[in-house]
Protein backbone atom coordinates (compact mmCIF):
# COMPACT_ATOMS: atom_id res chain seq x y z
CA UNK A 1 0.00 -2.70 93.64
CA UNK A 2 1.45 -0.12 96.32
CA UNK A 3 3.22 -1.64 99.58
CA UNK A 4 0.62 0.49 101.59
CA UNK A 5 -2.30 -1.36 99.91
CA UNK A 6 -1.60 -4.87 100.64
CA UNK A 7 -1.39 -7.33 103.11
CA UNK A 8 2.43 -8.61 103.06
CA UNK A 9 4.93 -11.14 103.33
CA UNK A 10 8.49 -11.06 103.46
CA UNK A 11 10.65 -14.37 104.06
CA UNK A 12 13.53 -14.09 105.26
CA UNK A 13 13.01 -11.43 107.48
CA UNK A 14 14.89 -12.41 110.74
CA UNK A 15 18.19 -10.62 109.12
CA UNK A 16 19.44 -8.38 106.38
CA UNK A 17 17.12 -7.75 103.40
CA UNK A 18 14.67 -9.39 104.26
CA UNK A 19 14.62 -7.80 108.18
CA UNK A 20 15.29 -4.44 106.16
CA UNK A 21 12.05 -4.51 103.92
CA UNK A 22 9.77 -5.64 106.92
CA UNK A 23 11.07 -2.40 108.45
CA UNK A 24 10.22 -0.05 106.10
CA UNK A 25 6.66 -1.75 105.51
CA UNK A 26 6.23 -1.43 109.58
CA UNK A 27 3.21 1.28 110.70
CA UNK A 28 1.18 0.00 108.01
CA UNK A 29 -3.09 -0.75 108.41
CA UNK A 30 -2.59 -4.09 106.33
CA UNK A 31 -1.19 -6.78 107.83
CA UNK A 32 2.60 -8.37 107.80
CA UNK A 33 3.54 -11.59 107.94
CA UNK A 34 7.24 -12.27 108.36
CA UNK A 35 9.17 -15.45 108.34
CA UNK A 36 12.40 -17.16 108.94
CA UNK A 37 14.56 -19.73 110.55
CA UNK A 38 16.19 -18.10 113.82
CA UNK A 39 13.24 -17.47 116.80
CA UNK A 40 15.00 -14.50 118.52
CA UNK A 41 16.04 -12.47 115.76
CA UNK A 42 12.69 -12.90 114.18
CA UNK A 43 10.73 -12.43 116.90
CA UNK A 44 12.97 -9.40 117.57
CA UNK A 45 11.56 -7.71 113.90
CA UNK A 46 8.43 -8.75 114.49
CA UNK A 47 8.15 -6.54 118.18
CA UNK A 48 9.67 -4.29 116.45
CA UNK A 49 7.70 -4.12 112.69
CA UNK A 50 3.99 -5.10 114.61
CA UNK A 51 4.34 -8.11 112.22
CA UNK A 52 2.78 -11.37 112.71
CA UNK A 53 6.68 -14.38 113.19
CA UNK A 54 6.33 -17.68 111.91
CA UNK A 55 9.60 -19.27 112.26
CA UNK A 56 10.12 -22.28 109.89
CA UNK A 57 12.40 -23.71 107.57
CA UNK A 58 11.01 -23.06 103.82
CA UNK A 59 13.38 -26.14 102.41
CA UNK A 60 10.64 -28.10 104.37
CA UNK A 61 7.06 -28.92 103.40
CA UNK A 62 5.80 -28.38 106.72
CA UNK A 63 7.42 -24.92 106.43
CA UNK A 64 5.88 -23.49 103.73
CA UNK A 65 2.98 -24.65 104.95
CA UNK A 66 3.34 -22.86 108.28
CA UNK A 67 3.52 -19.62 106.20
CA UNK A 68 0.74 -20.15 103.82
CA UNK A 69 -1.69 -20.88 107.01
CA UNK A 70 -1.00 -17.47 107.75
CA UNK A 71 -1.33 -15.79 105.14
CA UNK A 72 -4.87 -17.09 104.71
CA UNK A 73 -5.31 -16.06 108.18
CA UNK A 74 -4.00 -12.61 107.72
CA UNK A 75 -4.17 -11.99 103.78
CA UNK A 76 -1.57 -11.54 101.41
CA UNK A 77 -0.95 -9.23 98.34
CA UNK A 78 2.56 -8.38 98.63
CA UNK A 79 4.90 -11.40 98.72
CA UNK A 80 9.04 -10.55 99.36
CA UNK A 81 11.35 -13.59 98.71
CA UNK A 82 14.15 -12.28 100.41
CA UNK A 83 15.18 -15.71 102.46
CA UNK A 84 18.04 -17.82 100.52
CA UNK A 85 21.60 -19.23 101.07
CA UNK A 86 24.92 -19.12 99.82
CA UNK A 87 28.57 -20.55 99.42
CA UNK A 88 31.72 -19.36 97.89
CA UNK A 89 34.71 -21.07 96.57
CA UNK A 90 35.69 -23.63 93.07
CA UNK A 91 33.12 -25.91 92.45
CA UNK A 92 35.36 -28.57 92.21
CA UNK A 93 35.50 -28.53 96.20
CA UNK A 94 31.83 -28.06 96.73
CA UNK A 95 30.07 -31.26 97.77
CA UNK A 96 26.12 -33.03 97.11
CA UNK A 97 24.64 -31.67 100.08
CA UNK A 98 25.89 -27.92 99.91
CA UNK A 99 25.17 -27.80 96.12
CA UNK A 100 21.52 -29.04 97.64
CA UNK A 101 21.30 -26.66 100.21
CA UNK A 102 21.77 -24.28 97.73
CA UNK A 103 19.08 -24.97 95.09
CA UNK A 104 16.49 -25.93 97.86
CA UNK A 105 16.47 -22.35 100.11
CA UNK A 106 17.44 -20.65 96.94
CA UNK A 107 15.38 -22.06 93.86
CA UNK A 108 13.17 -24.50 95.40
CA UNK A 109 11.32 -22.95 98.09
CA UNK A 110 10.41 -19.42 96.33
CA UNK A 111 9.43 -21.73 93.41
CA UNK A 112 6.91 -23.84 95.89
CA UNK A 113 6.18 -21.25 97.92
CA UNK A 114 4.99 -18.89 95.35
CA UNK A 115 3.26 -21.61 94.00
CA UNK A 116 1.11 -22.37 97.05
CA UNK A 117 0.41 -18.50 97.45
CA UNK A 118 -0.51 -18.19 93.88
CA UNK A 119 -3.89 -18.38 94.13
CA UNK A 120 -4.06 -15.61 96.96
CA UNK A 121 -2.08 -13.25 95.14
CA UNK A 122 -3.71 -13.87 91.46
CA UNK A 123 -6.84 -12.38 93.80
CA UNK A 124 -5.51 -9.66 95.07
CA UNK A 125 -4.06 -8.57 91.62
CA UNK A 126 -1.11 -8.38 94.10
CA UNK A 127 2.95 -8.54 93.48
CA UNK A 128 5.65 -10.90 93.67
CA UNK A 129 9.37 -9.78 94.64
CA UNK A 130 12.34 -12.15 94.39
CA UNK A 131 15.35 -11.26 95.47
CA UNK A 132 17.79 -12.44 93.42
CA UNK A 133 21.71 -11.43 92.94
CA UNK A 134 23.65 -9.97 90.43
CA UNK A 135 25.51 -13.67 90.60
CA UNK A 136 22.42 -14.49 87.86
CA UNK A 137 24.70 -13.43 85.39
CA UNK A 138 27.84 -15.51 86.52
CA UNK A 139 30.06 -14.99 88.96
CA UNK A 140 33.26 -17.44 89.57
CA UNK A 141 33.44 -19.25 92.63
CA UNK A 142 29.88 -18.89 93.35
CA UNK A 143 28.33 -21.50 90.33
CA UNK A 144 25.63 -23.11 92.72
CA UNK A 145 24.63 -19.83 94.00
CA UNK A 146 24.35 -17.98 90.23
CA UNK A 147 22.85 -21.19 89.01
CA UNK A 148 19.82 -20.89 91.38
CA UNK A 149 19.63 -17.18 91.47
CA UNK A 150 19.77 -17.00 87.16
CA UNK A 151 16.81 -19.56 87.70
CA UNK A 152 15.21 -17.59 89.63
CA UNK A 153 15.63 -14.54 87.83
CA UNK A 154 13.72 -16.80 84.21
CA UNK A 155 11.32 -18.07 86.78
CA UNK A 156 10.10 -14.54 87.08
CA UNK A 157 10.34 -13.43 83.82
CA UNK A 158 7.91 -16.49 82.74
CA UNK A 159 5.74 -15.78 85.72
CA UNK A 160 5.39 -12.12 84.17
CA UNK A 161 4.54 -13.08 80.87
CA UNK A 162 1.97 -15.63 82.17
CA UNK A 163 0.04 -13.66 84.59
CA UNK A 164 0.08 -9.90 83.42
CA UNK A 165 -2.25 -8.95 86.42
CA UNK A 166 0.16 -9.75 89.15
CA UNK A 167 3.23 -7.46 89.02
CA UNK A 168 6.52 -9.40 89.31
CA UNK A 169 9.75 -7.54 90.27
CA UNK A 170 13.61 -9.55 90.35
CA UNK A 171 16.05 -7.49 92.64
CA UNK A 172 19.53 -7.97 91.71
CA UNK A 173 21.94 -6.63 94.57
CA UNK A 174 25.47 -6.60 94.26
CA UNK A 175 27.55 -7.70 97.65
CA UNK A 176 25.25 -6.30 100.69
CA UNK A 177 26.39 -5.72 104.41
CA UNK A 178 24.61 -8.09 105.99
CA UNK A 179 25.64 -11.56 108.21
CA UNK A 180 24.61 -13.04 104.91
CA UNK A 181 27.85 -11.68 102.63
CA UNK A 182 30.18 -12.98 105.50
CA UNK A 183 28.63 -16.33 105.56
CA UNK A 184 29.05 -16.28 101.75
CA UNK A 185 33.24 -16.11 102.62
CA UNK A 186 33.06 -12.24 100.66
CA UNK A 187 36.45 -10.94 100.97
CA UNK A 188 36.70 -8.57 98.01
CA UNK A 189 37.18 -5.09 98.17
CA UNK A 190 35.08 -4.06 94.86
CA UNK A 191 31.79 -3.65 94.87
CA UNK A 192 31.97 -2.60 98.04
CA UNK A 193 29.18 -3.99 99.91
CA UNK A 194 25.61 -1.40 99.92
CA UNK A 195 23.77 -1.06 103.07
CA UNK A 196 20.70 -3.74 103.48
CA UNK A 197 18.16 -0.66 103.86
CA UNK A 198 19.60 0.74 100.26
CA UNK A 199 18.50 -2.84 98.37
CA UNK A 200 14.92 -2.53 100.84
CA UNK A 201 14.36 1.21 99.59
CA UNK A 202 15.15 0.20 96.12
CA UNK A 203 12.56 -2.99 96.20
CA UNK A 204 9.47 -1.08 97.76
CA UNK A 205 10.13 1.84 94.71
CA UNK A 206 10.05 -1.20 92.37
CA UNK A 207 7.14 -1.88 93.83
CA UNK A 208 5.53 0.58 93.75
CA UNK A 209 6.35 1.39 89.59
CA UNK A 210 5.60 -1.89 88.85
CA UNK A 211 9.35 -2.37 87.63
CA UNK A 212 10.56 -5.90 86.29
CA UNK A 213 13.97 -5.80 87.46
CA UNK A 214 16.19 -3.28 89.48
CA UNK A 215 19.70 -3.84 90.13
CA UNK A 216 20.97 -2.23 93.27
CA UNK A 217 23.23 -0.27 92.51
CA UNK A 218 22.31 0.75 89.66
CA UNK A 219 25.66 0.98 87.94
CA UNK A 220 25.79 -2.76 87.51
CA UNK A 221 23.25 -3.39 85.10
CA UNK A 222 25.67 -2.54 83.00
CA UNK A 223 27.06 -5.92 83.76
CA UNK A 224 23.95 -7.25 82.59
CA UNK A 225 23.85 -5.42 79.47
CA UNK A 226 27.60 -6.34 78.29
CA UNK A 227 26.47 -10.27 79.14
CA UNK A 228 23.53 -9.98 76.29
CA UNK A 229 25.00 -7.81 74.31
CA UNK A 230 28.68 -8.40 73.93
CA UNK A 231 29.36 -11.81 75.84
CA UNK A 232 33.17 -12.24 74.54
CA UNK A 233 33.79 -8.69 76.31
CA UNK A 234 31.71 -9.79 79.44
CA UNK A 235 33.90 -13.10 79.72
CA UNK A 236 37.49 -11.16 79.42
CA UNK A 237 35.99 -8.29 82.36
CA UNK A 238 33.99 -10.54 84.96
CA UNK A 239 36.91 -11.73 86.51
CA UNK A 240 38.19 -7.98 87.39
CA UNK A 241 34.35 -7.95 89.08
């Protein structure tokens, strides 16, 4: 499945990565649906992409269900999970309803919503993109975050041995400029944060090779590598990451 083949969806789209990826996909003939929780901004990428807003909350049954009614109205083939949440700082400080906010726009609602679109996608012999983090291998200070996002991550993996006609990609960005990182309280100096458009050129060329994961940059699936292969050594460097 090619991004110029299919109708699309991105999530998340009203900012960073997710506002990124509708850009590039703009000037297409398929449709594009685009999604998220703040009216101007999104409405702002849809003028701008030629997409098709719904602005909802995807924690929310009635959200998801916003977005699914359009893509049956539209089509969809190409679904982005770029929309999600985070929080920094020692779990010990974290309380019930951030640790919820967390799993639900992070874990939850790709889960459901991918889910609901399921059907529509198996159909198309289309492709599912989550957008994940590089915090799925463990990152201190972030345990809620790399919790949902290494869920995430397996969720794909069993979605790709299950269904071997719908391509499944997991993007794994390290810190990314975007409102997103500075809600997140990132303050560190290394990695130094990639450009939105960087992790959006590097998802559609997943796409389009039918690649299960792609870490952006590249340099840290290294990380990745070390964690499976050598865990003691991963343990004694992650806290210089």
């Amino acid at each position: 499945m090619t991004p110029d083949g299919a109708p699309a969806l991105v999530t998340g789209a009203s900012s960073g990565i997710g506002a990124a990826i509708a850009h590039r996909l703009a000037g297409r003939s398929a449709p594009l649906v685009v999604t998220g929780r703040d009216a101007g901004r999104l409405n702002a990428v849809a003028a701008a992409t030629g997409a098709h807003p719904v602005v909802g909350d995807l924690t929310t049954t009635a959200g998801r269900a916003a977005v699914v009614s359009a893509c049956d109205e539209h089509g969809v083939g190409l679904v982005v999970h770029a929309a999600g949440i985070g929080a920094a700082g020692p779990f010990s400080g974290v309380d019930e309803a951030e640790v919820d906010a967390v799993l639900a726009a992070d874990l939850v609602a790709p889960v459901q919503l991918t889910r609901a679109l399921w059907p529509a996608v198996r159909r198309a012999r289309g492709h599912v993109v989550f957008v994940a983090s590089i915090a799925a291998i463990g990152v201190a200070g972030e345990a809620t975050y790399s919790a949902a996002k290494a869920a995430l991550r397996t969720f794909a993996d069993a979605l790709r041995l299950e269904e071997p006609a719908v391509g499944v990609t997991t993007v794994l960005p390290g810190a990314v400029d975007t409102p997103f990182l500075a809600r997140r309280g990132y303050d560190r100096s290394f990695p130094r944060p990639v450009p939105a458009d960087r992790v959006a050129a590097a998802t559609l060329r997943a796409v389009e090779r039918d690649r299960a994961e792609v870490f952006v940059p590249r340099w840290l699936q290294v990380a990745s590598v070390v964690q499976g292969a050598a865990p003691g050594v991963f343990r004694r460097c992650a806290p210089r990451l």
